[in-house]
Protein backbone atom coordinates (compact mmCIF):
# COMPACT_ATOMS: atom_id res chain seq x y z
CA UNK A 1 59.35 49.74 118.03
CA UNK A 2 60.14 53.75 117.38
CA UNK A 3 56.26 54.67 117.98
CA UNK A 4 55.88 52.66 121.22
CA UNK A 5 59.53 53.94 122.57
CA UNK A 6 57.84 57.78 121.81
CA UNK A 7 54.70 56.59 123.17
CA UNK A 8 56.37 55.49 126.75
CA UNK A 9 58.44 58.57 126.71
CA UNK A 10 55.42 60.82 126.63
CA UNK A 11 53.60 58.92 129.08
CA UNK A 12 56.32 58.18 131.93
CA UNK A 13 57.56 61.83 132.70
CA UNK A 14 61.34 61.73 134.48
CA UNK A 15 61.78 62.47 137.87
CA UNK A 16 63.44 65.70 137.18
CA UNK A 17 59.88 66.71 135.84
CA UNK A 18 57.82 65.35 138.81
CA UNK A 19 60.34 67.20 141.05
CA UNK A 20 59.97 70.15 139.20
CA UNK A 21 56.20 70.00 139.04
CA UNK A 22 56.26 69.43 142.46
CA UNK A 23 58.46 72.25 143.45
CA UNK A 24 60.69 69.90 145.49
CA UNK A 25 64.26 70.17 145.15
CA UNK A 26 64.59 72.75 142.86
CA UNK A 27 67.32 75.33 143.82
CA UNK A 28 66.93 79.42 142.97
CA UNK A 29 69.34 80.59 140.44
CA UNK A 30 72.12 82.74 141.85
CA UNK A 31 71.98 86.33 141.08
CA UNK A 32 74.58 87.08 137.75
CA UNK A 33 77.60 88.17 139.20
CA UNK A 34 78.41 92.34 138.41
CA UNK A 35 82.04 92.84 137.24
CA UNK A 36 83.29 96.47 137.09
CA UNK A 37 84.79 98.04 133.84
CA UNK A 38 88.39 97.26 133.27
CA UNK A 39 90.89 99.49 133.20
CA UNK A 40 93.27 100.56 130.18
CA UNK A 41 96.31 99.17 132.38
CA UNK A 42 93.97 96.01 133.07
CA UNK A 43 93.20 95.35 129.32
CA UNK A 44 96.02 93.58 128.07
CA UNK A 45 98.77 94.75 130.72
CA UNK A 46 101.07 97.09 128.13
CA UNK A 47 101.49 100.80 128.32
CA UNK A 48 100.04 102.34 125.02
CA UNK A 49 101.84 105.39 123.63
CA UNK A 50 100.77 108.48 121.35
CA UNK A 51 103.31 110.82 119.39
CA UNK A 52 102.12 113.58 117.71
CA UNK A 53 104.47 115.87 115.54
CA UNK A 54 104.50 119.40 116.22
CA UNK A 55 104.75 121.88 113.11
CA UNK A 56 107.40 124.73 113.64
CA UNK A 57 104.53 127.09 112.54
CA UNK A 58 102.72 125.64 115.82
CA UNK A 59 105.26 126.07 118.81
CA UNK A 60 104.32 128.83 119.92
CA UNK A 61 100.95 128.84 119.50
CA UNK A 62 101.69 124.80 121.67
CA UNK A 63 103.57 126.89 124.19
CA UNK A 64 100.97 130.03 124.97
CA UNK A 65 98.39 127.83 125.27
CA UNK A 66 100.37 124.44 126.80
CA UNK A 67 98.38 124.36 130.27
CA UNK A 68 95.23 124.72 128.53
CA UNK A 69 96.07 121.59 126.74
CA UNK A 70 97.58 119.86 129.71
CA UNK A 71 95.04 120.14 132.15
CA UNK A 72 92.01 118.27 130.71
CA UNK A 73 94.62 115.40 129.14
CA UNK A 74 96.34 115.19 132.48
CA UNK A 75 93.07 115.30 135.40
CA UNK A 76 89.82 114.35 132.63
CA UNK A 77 91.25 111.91 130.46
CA UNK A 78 94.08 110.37 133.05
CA UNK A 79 96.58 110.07 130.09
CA UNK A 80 100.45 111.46 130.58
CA UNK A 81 101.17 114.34 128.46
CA UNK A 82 104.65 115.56 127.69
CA UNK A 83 106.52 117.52 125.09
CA UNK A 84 109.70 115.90 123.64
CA UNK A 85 112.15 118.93 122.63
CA UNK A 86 114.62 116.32 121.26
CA UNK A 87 111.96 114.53 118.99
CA UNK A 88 109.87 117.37 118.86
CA UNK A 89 106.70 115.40 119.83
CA UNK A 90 104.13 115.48 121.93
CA UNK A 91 104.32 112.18 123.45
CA UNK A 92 100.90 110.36 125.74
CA UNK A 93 100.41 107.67 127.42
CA UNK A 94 98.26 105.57 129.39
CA UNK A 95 98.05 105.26 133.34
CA UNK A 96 97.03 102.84 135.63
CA UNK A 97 94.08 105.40 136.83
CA UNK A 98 92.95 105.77 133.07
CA UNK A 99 90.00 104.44 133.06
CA UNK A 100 89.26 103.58 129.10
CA UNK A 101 91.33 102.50 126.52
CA UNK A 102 89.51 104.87 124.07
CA UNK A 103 90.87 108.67 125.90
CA UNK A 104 94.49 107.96 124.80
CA UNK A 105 92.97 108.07 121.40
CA UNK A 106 90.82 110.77 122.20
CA UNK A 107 93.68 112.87 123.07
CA UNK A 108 95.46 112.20 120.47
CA UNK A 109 92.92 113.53 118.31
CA UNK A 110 92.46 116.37 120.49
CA UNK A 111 96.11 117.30 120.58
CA UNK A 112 96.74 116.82 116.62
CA UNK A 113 93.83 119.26 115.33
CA UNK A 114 95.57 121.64 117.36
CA UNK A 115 98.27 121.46 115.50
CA UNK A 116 96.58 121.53 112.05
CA UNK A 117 95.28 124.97 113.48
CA UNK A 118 91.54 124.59 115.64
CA UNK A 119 91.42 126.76 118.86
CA UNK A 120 91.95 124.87 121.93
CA UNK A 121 88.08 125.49 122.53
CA UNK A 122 87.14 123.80 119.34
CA UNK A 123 89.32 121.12 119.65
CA UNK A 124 88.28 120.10 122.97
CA UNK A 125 84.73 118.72 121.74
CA UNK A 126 86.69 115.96 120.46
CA UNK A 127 87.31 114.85 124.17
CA UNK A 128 83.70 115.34 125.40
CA UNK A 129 81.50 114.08 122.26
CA UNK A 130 82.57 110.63 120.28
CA UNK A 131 81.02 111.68 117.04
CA UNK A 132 83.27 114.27 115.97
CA UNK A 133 86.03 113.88 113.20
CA UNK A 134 88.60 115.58 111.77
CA UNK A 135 88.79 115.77 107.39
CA UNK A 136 91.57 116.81 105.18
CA UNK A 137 91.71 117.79 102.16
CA UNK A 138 93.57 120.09 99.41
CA UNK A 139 92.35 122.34 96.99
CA UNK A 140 94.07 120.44 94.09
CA UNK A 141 91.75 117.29 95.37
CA UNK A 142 88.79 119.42 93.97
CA UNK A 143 90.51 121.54 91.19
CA UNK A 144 94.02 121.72 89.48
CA UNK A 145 94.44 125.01 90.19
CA UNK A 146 98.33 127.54 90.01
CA UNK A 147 99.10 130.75 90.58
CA UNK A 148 97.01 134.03 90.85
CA UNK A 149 93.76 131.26 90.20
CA UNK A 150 94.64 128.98 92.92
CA UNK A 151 95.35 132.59 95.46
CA UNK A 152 91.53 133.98 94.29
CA UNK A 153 90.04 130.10 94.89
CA UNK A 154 91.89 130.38 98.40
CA UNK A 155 90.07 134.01 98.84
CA UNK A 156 86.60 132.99 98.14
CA UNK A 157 87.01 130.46 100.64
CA UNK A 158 87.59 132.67 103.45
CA UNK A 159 85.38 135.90 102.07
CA UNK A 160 85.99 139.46 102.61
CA UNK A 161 87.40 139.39 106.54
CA UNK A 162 86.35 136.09 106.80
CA UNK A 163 82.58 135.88 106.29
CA UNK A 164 82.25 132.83 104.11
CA UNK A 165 84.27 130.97 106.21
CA UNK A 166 82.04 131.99 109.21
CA UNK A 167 78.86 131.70 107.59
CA UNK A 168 79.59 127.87 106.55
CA UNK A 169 80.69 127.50 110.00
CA UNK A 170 77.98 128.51 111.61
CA UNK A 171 74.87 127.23 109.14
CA UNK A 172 77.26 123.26 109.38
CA UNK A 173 78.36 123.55 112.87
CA UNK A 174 81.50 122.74 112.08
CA UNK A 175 85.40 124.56 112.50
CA UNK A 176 86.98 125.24 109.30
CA UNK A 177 90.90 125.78 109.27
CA UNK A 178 92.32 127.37 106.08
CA UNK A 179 95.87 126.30 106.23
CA UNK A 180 97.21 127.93 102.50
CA UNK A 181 96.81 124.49 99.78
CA UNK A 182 94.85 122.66 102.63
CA UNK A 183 91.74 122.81 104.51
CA UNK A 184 90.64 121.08 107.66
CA UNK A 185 86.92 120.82 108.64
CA UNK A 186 85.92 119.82 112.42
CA UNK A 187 82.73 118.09 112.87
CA UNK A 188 80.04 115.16 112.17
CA UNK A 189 80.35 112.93 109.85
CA UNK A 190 76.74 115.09 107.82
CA UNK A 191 77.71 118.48 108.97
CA UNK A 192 80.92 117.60 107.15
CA UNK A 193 79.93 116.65 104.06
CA UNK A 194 77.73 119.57 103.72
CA UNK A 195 80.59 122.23 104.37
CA UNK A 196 82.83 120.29 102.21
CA UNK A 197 79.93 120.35 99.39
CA UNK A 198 80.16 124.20 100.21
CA UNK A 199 84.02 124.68 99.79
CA UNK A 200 84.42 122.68 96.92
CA UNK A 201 81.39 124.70 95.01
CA UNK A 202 83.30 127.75 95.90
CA UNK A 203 86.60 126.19 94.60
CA UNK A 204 85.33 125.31 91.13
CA UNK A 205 83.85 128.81 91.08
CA UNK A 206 80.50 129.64 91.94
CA UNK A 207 79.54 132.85 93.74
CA UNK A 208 79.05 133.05 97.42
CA UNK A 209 75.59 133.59 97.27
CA UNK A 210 74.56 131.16 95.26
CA UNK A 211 76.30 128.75 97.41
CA UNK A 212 74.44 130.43 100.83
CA UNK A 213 71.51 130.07 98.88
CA UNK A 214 71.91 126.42 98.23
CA UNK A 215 73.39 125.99 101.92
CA UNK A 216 70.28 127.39 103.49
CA UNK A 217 67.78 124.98 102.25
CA UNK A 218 70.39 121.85 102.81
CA UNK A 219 70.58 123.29 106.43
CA UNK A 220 66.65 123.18 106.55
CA UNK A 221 66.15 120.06 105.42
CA UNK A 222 68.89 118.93 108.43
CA UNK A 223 66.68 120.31 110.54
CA UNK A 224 63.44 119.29 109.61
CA UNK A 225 64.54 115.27 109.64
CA UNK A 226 66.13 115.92 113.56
């Protein structure tokens, strides 16, 4: 009984198949319908918020350069900016303009690696390329390290007016901040790792140019696989 049930089903096609075969009656899809992006206000409906402390070693340098900060926040990125006095925060928040839930964050990071100590220029790559981070970390991470050692680790860092610092810099792309105990590197997620590889060498002690030496060919080889 199974084999002559499959046997009539092959043979007898359904209408829907003669109709299609036939081209009768068969209607044109309609074209998919195009929805435009939503909006951060449009997500879920709430009002997100960012509050970012502000160091007392950092108002000043928050107030000289305050419209610098303001501007691309305020007319790029659509988010609110203000500066609590009372809290002593910079507060943010979303709009109903903003048009991406990802720029309050964005500012955010923007606004708090100025206050661990990047330029407003440095920072501001944070806004315009999504691959950038921000990494922390302290000297006693790498090396437990007191008094006059811990002050000469803290000089080799930097260099004589600043030209290991530079030179790592420039070979990694990356910012470096030297903040006393703690340093904060700006960057990729690669370029990172190498100019972390490159302070922590010079924390446990080896001399700058061995560790240019050794930074030159990892910078090479960078370049050779892009």
């Amino acid at each position: 009984m199974e084999v002559t049930s499959d046997r009539r089903s092959l043979a007898a096609p359904t209408s829907m198949e003669l109709d299609s075969s036939a081209g009768v009656g068969v209607d044109k899809l309609p074209p998919k319908p195009k929805f435009a992006a939503l909006s951060a206000q449009e997500m879920d409906g709430k009002v997100e918020f960012r509050r970012i402390p502000v160091p007392p070693h950092r108002y000043s340098p928050l107030k000289k350069n305050w419209m610098e900060i303001y501007t691309p926040v305020y007319e790029q990125m659509k988010i609110d900016i203000r500066m609590n006095l009372k809290a002593r925060k910079v507060e943010l928040k979303t709009r109903r303009d903003t048009p991406e839930v990802g720029n309050l964050q964005k500012c955010a990071d923007f606004v708090h690696a100025f206050m661990l100590g990047f330029d407003v220029a440095d920072a501001l790559a944070l806004l315009r390329l999504d691959d950038l981070y921000v990494e922390s970390f302290e000297i006693q991470d790498v090396k437990t390290l007191r008094g006059e050692h811990e002050k000469r680790a803290i000089g080799r860092l930097s260099g004589k007016g600043g030209k290991t610092k530079f030179t790592i810099e420039n070979c990694t792309r990356t910012r470096i901040v030297i903040a006393d105990r703690k340093i904060h590197i700006l960057g990729s997620f690669v370029n990172i790792k190498v100019a972390r590889d490159s302070l922590c060498s010079l924390i446990l002690g080896s001399p700058a140019g061995k560790v240019y030496s050794k930074l030159r060919s990892v910078t090479a080889r960078l370049a050779e696989r892009c």
